[in-house]
C-alpha atoms as a PDB file:
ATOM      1  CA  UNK A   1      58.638 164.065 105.658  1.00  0.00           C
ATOM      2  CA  UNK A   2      56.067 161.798 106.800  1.00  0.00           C
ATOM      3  CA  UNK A   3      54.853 158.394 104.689  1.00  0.00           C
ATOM      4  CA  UNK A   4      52.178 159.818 101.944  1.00  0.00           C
ATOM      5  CA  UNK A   5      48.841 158.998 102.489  1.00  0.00           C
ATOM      6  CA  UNK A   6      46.047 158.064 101.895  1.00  0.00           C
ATOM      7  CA  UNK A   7      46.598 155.599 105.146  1.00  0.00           C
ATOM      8  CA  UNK A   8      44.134 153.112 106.394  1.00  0.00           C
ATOM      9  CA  UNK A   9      43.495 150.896 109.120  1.00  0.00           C
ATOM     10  CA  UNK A  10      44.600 147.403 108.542  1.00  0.00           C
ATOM     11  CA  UNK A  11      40.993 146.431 108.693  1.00  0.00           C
ATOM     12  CA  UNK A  12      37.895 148.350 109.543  1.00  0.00           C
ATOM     13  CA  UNK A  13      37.423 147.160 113.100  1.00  0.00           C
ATOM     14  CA  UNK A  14      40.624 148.134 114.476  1.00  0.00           C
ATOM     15  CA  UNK A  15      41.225 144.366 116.048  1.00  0.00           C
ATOM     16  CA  UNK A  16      44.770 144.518 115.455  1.00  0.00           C
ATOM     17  CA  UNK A  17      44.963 147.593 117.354  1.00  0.00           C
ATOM     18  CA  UNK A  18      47.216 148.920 114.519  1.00  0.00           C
ATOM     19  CA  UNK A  19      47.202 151.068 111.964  1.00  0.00           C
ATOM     20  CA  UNK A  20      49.513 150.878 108.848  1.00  0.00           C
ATOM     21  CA  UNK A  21      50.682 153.966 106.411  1.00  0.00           C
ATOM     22  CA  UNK A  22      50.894 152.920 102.476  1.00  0.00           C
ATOM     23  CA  UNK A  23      54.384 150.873 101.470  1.00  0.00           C
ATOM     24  CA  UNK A  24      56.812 153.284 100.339  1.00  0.00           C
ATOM     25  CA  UNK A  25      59.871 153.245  98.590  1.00  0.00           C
ATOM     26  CA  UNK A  26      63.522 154.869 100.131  1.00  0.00           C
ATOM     27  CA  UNK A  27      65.672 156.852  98.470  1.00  0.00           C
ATOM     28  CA  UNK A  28      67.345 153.630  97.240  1.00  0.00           C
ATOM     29  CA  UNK A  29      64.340 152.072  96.230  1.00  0.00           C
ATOM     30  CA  UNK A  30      63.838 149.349  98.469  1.00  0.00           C
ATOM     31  CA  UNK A  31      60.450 149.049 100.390  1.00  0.00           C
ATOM     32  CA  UNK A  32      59.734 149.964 103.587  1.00  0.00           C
ATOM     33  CA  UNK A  33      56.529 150.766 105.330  1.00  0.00           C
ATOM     34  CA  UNK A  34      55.904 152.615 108.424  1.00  0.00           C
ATOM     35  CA  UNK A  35      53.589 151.593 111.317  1.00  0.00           C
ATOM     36  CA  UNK A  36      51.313 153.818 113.921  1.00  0.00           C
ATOM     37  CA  UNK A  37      50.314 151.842 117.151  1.00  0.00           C
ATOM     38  CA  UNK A  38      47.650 152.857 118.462  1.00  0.00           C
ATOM     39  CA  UNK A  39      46.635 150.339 121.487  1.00  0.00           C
ATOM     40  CA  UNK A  40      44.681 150.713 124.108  1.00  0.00           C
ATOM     41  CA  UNK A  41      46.176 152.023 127.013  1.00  0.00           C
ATOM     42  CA  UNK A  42      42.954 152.390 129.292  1.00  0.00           C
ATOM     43  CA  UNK A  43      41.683 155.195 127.423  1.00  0.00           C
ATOM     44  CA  UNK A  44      38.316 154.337 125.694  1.00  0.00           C
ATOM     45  CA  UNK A  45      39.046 157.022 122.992  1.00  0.00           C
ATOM     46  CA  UNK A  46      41.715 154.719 121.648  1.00  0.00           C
ATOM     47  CA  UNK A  47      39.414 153.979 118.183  1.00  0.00           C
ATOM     48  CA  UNK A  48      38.132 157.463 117.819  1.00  0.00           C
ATOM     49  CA  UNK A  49      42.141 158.854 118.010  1.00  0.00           C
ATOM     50  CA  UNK A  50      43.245 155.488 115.620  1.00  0.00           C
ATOM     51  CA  UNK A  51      41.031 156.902 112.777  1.00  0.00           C
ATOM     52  CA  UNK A  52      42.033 160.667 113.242  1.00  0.00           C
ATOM     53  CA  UNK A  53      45.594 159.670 112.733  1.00  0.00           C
ATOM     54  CA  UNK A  54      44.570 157.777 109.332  1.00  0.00           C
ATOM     55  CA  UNK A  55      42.931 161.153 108.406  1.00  0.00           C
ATOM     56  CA  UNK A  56      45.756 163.044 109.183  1.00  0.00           C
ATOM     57  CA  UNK A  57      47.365 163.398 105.536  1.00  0.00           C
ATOM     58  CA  UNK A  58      43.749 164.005 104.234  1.00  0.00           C
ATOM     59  CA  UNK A  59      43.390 166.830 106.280  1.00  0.00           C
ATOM     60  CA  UNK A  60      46.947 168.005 106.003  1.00  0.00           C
ATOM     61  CA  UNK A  61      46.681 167.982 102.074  1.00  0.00           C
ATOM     62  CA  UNK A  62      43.013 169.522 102.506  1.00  0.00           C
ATOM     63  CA  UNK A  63      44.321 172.548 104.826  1.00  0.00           C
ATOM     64  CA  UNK A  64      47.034 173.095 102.039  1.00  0.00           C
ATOM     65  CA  UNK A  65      45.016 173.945  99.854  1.00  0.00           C
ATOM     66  CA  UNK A  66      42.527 175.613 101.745  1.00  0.00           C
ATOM     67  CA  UNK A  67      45.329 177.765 102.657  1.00  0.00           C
ATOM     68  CA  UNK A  68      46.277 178.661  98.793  1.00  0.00           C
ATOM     69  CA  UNK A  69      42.470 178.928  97.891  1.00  0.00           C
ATOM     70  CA  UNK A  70      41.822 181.585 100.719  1.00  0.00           C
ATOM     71  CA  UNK A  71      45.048 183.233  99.636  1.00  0.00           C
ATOM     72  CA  UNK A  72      43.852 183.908  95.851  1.00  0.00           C
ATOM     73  CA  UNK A  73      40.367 184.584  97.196  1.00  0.00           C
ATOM     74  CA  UNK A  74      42.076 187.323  99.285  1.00  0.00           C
ATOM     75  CA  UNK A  75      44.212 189.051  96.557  1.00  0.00           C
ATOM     76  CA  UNK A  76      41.520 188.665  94.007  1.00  0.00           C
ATOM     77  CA  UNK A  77      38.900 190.451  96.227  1.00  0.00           C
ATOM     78  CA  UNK A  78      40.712 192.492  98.313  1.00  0.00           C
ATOM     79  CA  UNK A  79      39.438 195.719  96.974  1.00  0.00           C
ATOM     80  CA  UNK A  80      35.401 194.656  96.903  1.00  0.00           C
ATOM     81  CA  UNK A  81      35.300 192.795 100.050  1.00  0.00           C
ATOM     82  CA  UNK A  82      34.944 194.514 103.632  1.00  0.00           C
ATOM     83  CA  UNK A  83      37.449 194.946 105.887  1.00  0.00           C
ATOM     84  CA  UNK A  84      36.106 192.016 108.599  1.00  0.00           C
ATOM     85  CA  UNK A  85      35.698 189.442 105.746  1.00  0.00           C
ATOM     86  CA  UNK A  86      39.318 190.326 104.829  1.00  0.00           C
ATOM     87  CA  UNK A  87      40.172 190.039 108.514  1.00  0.00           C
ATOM     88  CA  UNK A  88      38.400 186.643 109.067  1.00  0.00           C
ATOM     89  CA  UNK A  89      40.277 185.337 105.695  1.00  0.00           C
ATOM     90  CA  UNK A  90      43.358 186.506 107.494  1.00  0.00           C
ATOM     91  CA  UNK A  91      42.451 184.529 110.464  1.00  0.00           C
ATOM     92  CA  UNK A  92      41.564 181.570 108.098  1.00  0.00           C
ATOM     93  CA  UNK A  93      44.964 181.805 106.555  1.00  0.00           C
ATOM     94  CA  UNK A  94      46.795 182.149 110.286  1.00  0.00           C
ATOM     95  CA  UNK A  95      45.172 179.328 111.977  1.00  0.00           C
ATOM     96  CA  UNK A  96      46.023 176.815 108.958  1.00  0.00           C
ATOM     97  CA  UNK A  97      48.860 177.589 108.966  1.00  0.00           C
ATOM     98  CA  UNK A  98      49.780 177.593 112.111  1.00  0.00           C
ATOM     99  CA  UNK A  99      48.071 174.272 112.066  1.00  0.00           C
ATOM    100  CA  UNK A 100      50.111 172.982 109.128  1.00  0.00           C
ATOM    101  CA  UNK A 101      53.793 174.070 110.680  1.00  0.00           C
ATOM    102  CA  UNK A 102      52.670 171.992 113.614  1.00  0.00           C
ATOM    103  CA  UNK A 103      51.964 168.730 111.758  1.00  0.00           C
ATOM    104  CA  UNK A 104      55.170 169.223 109.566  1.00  0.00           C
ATOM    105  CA  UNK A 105      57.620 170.624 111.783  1.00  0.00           C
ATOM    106  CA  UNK A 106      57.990 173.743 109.543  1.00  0.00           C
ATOM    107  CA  UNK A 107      57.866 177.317 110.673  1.00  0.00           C
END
């Protein structure tokens, strides 16, 4: 399981070249915090990729639930909606969650 978010970047600029998930607390209580490097390694992307990984529990949480949302939309309206806007709600459903086992390691 991965530190909870929301996680932000040690300070706007990126100067530190480091990003920093929230403090957490173990099983046993004690504090521990995990850290993301994200230096620059020759690529000039290195700030845009920095504040995608901040984003990423946002947008995990966010495809979650866009995931159960599409699902009630579907079995609510299965019977009034046409058959390609049940097939692109499908699609929706597939490619989240596809998209979330990748992130969390879960089938």
């Amino acid at each position: 399981m991965h530190t909870s978010g929301p996680w932000v970047p040690r300070n706007a600029d990126f100067v530190e070249e480091e990003i920093i998930a929230n403090v957490d607390q173990d099983d046993y209580g004690d504090l521990i915090c995990d850290k993301i490097c994200v230096v620059d390694c020759g690529n000039p992307r290195w700030r845009e990729n920095a504040r995608l990984i901040t984003a990423a529990p946002d947008l995990l949480d966010e495809a979650r639930k866009q995931v159960a949302w599409l699902q009630h939309l579907r079995s609510e309206a299965v019977g009034s909606l046409r058959g390609s806007l049940i097939d692109g709600i499908d699609q929706s459903i597939k490619y989240l969650s596809a998209a979330i086992a990748k992130a969390t390691g879960k089938p």
